[in-house]
N, C-alpha and C. Protein backbone atom coordinates (compact mmCIF):
# COMPACT_ATOMS: atom_id res chain seq x y z
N UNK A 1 -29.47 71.98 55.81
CA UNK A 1 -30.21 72.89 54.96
C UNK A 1 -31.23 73.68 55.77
N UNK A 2 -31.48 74.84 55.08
CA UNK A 2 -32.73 75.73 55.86
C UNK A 2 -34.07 75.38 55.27
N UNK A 3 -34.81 75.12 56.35
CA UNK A 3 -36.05 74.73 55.94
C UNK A 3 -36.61 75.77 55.35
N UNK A 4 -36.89 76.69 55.41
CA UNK A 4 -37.76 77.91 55.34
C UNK A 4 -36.72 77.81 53.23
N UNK A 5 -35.82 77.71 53.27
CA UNK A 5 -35.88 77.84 51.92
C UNK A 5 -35.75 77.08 50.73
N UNK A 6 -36.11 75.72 51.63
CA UNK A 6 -36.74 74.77 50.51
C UNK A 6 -38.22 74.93 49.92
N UNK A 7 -39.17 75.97 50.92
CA UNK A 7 -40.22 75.84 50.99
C UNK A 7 -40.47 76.68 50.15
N UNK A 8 -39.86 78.32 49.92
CA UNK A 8 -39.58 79.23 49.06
C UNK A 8 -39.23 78.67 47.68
N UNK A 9 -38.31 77.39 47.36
CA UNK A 9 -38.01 77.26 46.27
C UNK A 9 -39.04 76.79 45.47
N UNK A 10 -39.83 75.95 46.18
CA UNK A 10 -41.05 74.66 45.74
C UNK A 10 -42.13 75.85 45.14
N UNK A 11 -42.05 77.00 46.16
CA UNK A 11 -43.26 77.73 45.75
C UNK A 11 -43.08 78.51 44.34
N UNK A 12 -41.52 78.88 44.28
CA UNK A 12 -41.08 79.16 43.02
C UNK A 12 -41.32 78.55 41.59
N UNK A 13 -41.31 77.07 42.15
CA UNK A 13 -40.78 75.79 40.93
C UNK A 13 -42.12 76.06 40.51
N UNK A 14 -43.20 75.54 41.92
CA UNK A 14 -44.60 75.32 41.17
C UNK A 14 -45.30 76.54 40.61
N UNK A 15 -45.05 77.92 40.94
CA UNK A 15 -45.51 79.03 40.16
C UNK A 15 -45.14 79.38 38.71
N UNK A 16 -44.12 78.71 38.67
CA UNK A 16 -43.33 78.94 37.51
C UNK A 16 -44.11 77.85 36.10
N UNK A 17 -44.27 76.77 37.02
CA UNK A 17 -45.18 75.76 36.31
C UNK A 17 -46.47 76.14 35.69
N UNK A 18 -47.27 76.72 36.78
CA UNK A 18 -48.26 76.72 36.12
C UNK A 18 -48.80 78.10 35.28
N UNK A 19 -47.56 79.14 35.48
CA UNK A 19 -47.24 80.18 34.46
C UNK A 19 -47.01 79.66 33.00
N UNK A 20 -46.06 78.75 32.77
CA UNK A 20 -45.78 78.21 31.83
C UNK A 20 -47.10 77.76 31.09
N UNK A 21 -47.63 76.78 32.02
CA UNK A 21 -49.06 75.96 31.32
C UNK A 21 -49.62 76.54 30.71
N UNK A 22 -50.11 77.75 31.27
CA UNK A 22 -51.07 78.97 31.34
C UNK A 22 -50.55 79.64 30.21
N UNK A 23 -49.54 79.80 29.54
CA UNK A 23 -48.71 80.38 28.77
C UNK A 23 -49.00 79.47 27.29
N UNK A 24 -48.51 78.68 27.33
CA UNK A 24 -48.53 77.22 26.90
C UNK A 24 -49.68 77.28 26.22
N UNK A 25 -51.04 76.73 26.97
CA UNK A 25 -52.27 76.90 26.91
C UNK A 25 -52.88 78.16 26.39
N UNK A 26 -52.88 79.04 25.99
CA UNK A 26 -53.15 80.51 25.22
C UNK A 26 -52.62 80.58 24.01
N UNK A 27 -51.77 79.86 23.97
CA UNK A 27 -50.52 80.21 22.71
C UNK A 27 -51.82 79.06 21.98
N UNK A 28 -51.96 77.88 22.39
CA UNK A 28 -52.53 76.57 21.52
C UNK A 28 -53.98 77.33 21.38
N UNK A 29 -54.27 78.37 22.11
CA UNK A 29 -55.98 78.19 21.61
C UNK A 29 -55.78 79.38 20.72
N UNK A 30 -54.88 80.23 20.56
CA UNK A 30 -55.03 81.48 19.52
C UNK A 30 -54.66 81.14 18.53
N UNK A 31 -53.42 79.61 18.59
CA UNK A 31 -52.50 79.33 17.27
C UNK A 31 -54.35 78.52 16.72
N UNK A 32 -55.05 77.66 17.44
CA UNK A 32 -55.77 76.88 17.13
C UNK A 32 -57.17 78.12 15.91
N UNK A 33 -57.61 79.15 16.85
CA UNK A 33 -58.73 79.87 16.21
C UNK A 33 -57.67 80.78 15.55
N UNK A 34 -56.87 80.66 14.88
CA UNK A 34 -56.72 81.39 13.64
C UNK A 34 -56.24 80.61 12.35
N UNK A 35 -56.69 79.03 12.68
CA UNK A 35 -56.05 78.48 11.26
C UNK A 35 -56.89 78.56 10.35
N UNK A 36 -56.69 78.18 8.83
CA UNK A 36 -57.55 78.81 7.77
C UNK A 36 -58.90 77.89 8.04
N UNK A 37 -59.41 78.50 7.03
CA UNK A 37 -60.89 77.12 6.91
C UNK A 37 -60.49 76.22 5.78
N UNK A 38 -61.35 74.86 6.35
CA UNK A 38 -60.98 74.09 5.47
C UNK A 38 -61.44 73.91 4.06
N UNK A 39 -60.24 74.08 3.08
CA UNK A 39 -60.70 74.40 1.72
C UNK A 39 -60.21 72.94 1.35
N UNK A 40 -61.03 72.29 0.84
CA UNK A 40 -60.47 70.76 0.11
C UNK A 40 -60.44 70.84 -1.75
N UNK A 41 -60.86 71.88 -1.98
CA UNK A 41 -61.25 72.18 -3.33
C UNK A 41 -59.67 71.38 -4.32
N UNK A 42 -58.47 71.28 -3.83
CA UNK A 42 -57.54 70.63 -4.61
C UNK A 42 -57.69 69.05 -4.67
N UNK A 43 -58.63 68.30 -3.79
CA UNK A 43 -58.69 67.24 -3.51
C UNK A 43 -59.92 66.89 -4.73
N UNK A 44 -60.45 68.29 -5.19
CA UNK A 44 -61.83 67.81 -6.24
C UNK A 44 -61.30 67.70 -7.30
N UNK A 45 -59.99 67.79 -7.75
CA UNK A 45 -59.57 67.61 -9.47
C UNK A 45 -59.17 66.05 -9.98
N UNK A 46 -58.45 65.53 -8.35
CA UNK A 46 -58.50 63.98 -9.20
C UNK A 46 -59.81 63.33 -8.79
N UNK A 47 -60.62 63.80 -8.08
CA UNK A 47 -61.91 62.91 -7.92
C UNK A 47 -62.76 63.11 -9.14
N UNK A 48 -62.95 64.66 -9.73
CA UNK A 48 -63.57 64.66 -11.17
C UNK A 48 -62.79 63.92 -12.10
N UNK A 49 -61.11 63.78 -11.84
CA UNK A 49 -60.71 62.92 -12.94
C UNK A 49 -60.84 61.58 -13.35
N UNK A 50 -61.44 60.94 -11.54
CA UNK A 50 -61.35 59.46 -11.47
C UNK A 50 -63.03 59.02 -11.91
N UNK A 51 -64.13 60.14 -11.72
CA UNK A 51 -65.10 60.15 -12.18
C UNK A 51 -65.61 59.75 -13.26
N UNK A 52 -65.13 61.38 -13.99
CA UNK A 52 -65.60 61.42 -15.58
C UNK A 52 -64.66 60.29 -16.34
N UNK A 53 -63.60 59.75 -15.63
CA UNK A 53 -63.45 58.35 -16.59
C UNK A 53 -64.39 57.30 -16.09
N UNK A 54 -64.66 57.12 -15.17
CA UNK A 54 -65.78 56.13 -14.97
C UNK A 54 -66.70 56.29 -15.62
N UNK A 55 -67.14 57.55 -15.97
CA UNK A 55 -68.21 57.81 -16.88
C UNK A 55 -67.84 57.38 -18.00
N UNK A 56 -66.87 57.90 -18.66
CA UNK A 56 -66.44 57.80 -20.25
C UNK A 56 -65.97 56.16 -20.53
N UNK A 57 -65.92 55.37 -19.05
CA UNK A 57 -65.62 53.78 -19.39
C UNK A 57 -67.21 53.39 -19.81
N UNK A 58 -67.89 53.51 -18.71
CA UNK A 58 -69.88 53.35 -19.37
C UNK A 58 -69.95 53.36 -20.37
N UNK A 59 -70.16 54.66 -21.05
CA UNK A 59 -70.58 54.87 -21.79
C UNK A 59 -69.51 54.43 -23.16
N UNK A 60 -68.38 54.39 -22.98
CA UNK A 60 -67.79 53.69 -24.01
C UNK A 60 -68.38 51.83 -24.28
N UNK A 61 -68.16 51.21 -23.08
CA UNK A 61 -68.48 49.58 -22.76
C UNK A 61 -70.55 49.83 -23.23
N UNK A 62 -70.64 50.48 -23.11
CA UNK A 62 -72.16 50.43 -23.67
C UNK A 62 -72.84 51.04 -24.88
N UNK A 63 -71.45 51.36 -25.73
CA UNK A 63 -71.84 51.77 -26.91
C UNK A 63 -72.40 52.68 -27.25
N UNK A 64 -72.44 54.01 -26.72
CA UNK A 64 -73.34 55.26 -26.71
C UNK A 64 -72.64 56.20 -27.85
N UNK A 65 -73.52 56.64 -28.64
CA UNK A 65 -72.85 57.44 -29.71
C UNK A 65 -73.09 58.93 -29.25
N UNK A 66 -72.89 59.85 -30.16
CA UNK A 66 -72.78 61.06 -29.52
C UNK A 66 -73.53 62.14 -28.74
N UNK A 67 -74.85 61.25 -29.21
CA UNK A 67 -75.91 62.40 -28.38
C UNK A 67 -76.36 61.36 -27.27
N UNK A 68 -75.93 60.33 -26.85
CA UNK A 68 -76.48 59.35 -26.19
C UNK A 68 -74.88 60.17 -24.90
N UNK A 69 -74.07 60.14 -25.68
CA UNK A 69 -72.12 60.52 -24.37
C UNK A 69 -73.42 62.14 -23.83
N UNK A 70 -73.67 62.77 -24.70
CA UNK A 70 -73.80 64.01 -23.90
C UNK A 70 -74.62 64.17 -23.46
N UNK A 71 -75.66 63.17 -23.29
CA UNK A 71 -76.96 63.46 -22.47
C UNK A 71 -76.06 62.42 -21.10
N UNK A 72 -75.39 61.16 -21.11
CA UNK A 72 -74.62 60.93 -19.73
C UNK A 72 -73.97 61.94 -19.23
N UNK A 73 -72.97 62.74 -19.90
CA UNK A 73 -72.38 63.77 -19.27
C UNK A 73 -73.01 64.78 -18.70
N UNK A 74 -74.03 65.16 -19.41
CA UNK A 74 -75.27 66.19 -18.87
C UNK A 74 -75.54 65.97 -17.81
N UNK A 75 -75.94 64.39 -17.40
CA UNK A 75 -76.62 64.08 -16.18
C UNK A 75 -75.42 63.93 -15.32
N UNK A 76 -74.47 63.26 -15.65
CA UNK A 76 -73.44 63.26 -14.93
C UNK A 76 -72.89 65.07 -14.35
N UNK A 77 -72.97 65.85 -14.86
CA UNK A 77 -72.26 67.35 -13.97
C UNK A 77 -73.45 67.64 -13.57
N UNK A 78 -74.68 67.07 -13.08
CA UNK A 78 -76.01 67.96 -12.90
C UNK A 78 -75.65 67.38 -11.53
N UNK A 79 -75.50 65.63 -11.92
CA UNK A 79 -75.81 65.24 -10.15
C UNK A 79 -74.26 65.16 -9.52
N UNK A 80 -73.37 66.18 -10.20
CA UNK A 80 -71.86 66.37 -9.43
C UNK A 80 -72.46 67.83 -9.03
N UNK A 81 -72.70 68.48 -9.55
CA UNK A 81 -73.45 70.02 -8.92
C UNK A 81 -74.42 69.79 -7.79
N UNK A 82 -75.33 68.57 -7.87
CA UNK A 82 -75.95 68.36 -6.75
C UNK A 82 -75.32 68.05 -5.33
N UNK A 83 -74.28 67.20 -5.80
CA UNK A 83 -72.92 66.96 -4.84
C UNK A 83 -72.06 68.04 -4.16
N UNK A 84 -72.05 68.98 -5.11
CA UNK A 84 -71.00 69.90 -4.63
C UNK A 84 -71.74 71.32 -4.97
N UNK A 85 -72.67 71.54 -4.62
CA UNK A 85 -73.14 72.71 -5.11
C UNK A 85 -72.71 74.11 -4.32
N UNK A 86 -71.78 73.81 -3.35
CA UNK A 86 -70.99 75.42 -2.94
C UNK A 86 -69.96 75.63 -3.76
N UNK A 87 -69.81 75.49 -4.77
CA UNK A 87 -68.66 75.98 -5.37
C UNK A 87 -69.50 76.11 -6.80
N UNK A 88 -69.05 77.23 -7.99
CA UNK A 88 -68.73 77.47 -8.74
C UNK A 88 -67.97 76.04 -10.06
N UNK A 89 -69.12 75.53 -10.93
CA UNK A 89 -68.35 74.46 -11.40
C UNK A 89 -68.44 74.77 -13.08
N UNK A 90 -67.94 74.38 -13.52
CA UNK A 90 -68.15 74.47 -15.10
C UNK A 90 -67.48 73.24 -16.21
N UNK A 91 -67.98 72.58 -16.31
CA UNK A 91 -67.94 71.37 -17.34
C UNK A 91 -67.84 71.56 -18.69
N UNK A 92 -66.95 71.38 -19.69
CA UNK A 92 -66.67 71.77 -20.93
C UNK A 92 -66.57 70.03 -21.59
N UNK A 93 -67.68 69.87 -22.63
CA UNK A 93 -67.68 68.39 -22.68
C UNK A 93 -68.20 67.81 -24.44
N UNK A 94 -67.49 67.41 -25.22
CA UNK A 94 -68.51 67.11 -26.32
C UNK A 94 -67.06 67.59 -27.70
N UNK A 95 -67.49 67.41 -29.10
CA UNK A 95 -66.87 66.73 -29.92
C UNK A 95 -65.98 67.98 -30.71
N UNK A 96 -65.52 68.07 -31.54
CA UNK A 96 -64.75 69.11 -32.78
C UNK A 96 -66.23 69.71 -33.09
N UNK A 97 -67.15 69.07 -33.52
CA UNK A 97 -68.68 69.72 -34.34
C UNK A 97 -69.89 70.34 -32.98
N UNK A 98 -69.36 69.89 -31.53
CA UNK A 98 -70.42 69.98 -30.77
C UNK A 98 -70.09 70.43 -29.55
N UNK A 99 -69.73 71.42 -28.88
CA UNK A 99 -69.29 71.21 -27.57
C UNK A 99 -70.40 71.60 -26.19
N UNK A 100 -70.43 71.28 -25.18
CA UNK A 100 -71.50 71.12 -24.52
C UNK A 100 -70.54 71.95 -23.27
N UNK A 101 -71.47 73.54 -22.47
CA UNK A 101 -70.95 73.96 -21.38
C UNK A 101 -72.58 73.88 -20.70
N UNK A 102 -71.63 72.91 -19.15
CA UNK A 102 -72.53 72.54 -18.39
C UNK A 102 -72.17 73.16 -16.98
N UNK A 103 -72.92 73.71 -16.13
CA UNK A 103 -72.34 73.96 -14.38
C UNK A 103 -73.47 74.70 -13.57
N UNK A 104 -72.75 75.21 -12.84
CA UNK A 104 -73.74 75.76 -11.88
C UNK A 104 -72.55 77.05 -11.43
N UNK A 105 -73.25 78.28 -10.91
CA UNK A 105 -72.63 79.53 -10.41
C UNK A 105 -73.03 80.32 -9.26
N UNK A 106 -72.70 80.50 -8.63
CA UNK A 106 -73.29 81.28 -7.26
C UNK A 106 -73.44 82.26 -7.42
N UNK A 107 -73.08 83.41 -8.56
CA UNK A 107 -73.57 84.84 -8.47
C UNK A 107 -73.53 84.95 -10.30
N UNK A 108 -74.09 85.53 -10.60
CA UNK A 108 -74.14 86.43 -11.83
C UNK A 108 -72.48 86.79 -12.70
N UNK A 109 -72.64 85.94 -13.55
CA UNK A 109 -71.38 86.11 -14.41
C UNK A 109 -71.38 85.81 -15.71
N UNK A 110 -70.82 86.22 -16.66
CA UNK A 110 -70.97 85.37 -17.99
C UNK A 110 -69.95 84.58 -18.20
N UNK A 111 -70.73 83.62 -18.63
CA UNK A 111 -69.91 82.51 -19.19
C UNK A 111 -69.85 81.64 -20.62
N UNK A 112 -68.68 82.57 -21.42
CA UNK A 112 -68.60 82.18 -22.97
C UNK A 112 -67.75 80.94 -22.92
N UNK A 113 -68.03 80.12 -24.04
CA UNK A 113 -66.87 79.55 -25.32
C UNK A 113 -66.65 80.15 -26.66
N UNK A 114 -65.28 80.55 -26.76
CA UNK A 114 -65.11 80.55 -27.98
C UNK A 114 -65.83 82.19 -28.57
N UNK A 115 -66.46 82.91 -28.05
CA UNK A 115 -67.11 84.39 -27.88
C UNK A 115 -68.24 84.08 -27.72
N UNK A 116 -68.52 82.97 -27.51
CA UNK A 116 -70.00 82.44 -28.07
C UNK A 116 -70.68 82.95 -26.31
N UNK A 117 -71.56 83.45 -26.09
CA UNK A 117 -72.16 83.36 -24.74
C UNK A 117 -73.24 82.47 -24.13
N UNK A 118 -73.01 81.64 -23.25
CA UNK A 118 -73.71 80.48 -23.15
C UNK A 118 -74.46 81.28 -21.55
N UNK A 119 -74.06 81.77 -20.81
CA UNK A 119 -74.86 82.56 -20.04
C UNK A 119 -74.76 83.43 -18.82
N UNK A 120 -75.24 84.37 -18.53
CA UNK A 120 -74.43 85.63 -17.51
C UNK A 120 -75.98 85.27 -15.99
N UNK A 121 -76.27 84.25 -15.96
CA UNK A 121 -77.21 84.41 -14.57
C UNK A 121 -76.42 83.46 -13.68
N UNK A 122 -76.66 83.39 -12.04
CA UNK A 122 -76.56 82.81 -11.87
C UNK A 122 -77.51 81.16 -11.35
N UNK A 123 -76.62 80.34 -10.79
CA UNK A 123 -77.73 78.36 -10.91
C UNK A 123 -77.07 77.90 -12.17
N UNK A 124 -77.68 76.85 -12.40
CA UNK A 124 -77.68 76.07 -13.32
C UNK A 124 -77.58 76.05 -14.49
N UNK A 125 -76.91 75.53 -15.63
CA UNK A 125 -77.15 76.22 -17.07
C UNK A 125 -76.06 75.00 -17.32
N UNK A 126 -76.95 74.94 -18.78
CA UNK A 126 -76.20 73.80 -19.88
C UNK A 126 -76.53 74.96 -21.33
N UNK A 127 -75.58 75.15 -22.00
CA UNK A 127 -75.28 75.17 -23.64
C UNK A 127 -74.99 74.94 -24.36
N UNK A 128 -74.57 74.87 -25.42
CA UNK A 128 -74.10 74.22 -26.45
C UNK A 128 -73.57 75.03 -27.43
N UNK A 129 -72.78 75.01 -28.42
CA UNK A 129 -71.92 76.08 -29.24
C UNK A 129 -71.13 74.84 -30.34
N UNK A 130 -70.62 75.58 -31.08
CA UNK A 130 -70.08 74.65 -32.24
C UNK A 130 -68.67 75.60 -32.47
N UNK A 131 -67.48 74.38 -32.12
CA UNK A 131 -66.76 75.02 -32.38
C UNK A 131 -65.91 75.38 -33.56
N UNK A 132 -66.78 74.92 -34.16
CA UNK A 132 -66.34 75.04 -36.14
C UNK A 132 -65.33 74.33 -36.32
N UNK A 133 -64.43 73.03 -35.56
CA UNK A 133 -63.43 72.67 -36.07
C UNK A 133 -62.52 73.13 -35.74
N UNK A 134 -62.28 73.54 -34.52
CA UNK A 134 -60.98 74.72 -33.98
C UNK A 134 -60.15 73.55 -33.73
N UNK A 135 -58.98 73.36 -32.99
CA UNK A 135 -57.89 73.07 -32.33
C UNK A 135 -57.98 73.54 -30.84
N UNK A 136 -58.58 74.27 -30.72
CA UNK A 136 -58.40 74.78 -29.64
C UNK A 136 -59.38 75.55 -29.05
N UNK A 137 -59.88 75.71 -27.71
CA UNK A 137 -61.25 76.19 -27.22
C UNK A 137 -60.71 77.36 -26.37
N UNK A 138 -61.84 78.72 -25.82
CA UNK A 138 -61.68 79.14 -24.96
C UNK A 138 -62.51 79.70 -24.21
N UNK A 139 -62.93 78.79 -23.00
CA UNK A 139 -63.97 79.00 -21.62
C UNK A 139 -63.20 80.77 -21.14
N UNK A 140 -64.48 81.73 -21.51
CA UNK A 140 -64.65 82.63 -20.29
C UNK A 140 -65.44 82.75 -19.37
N UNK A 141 -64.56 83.02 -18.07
CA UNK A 141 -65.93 83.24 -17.04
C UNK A 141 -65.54 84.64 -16.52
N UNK A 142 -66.08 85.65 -16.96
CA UNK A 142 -65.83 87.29 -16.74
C UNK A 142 -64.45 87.36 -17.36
N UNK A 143 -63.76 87.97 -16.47
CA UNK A 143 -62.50 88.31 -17.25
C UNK A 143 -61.50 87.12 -17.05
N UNK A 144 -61.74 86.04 -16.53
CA UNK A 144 -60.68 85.05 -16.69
C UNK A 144 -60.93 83.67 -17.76
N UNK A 145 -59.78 83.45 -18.64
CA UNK A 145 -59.74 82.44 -19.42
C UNK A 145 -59.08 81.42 -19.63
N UNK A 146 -59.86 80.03 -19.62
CA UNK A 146 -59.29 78.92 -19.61
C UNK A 146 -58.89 78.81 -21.27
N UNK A 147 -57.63 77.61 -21.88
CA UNK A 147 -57.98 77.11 -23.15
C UNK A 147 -57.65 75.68 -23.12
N UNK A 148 -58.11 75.27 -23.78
CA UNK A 148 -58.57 73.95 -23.65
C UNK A 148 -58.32 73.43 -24.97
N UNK A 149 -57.05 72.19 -25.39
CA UNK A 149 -57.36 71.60 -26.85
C UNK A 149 -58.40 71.01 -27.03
N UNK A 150 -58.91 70.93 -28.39
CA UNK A 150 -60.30 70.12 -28.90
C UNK A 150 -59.32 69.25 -29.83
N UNK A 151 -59.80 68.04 -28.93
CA UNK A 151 -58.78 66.93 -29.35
C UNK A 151 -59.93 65.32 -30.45
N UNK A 152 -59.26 65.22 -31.37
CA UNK A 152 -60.71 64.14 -32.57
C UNK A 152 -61.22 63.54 -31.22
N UNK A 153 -62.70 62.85 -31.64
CA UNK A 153 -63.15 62.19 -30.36
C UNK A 153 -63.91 63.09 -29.59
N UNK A 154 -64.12 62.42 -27.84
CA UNK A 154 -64.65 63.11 -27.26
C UNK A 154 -63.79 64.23 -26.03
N UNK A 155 -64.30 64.83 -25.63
CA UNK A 155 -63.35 66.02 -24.94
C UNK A 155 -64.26 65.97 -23.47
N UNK A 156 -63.51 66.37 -22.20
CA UNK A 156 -63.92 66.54 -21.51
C UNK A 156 -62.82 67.38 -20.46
N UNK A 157 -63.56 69.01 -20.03
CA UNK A 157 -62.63 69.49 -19.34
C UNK A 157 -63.40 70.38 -18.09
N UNK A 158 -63.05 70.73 -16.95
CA UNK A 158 -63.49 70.98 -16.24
C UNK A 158 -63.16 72.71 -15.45
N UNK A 159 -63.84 73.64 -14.55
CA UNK A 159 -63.01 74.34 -13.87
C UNK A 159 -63.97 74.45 -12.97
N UNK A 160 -63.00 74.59 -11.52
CA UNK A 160 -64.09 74.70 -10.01
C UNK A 160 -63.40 75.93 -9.46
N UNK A 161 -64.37 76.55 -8.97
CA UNK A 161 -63.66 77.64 -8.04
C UNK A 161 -64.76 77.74 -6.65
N UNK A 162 -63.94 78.42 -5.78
CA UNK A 162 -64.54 78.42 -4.40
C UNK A 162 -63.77 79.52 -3.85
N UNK A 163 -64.61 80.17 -3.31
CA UNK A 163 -63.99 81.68 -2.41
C UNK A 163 -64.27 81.83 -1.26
N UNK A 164 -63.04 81.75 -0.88
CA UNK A 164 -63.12 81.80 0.97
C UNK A 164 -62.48 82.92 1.70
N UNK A 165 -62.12 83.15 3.02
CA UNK A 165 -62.36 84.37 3.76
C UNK A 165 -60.62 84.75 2.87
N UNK A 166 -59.55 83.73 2.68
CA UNK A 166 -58.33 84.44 2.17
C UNK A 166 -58.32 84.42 0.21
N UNK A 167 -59.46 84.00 -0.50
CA UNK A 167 -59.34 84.54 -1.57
C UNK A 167 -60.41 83.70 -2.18
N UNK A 168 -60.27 82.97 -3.60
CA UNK A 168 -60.77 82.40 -4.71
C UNK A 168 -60.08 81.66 -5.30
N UNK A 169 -60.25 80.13 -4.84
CA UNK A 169 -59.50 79.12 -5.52
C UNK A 169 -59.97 78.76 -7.06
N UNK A 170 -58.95 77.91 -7.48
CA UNK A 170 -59.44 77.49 -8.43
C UNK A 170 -58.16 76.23 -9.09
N UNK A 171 -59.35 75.31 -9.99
CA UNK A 171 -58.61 74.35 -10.42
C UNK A 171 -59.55 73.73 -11.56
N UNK A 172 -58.43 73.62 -12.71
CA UNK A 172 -59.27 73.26 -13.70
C UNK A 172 -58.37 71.52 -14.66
N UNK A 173 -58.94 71.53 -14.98
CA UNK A 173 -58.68 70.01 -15.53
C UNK A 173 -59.20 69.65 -16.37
């Protein structure tokens, strides 16, 4: 064999190598800084679900009648808003004769049941409205609407939204 062109090949192999790497390596840091941000907001519908039954076991096992359930629930979405207060939350909670809208909002919006307007600022806000006995409820928040059955008993329903750089999630329950 010729020496001189083993030496040529090696220099080939290893240029080629660390082209590749180098290649390799660019691809992982552009694929890396363009993945989305992390939105967990689908992971918050069974945790409010596994919640507000923990709540509604309490207060059932401790005998709370109706203004006793909605002052727990009250406190209960105040210190879940304290928990999660980057997002947009709204709590729909309370009986056929009583219904209770509880949440928190990051910008200025109104937010009805039923036409009823419970409030257009944004922070914090609890209301209350009567839904005369309907079958059926309906949470607006601007132009989008949830409906919700009003089922005998107590009711409890939820909607979260969160807006990030590719849109405005949302999930209601």
């Amino acid at each position: 064999m010729i020496k001189g062109w083993n030496r040529k090949g090696q220099f080939y192999l290893i240029a080629a190598i660390i082209i590749a790497t180098v290649i390799i390596g660019l691809t992982a840091i552009l694929n890396y800084s363009r993945t989305e941000p992390n939105i967990k907001i689908y992971d918050l519908k069974e945790e409010i679900q596994t919640e507000s039954r923990n709540v509604f076991d309490y207060g059932l096992n401790a005998g709370y009648g109706d203004a006793q359930f909605n002052t727990l629930l009250i406190d209960f979405t105040k210190d879940y808003i304290d928990y999660q207060g980057d997002k947009n939350l709204y709590f729909v909670f309370g009986s056929r004769t009583n219904m209770t809208v509880s949440g928190y909002q990051k910008e200025d919006k109104v937010v009805s049941i039923n036409s009823m307007q419970v409030t257009n600022r944004a922070g914090e806000f609890t209301g209350s409205v009567n839904p005369g006995g309907a079958d059926e409820m309906t949470l607006n928040i601007d132009s989008l609407q949830y409906n919700f059955p009003v089922n005998k008993g107590r009711n409890f329903y939820f909607v979260v939204s969160q807006k990030s750089e590719g849109g405005e999630y949302i999930i209601s329950g």
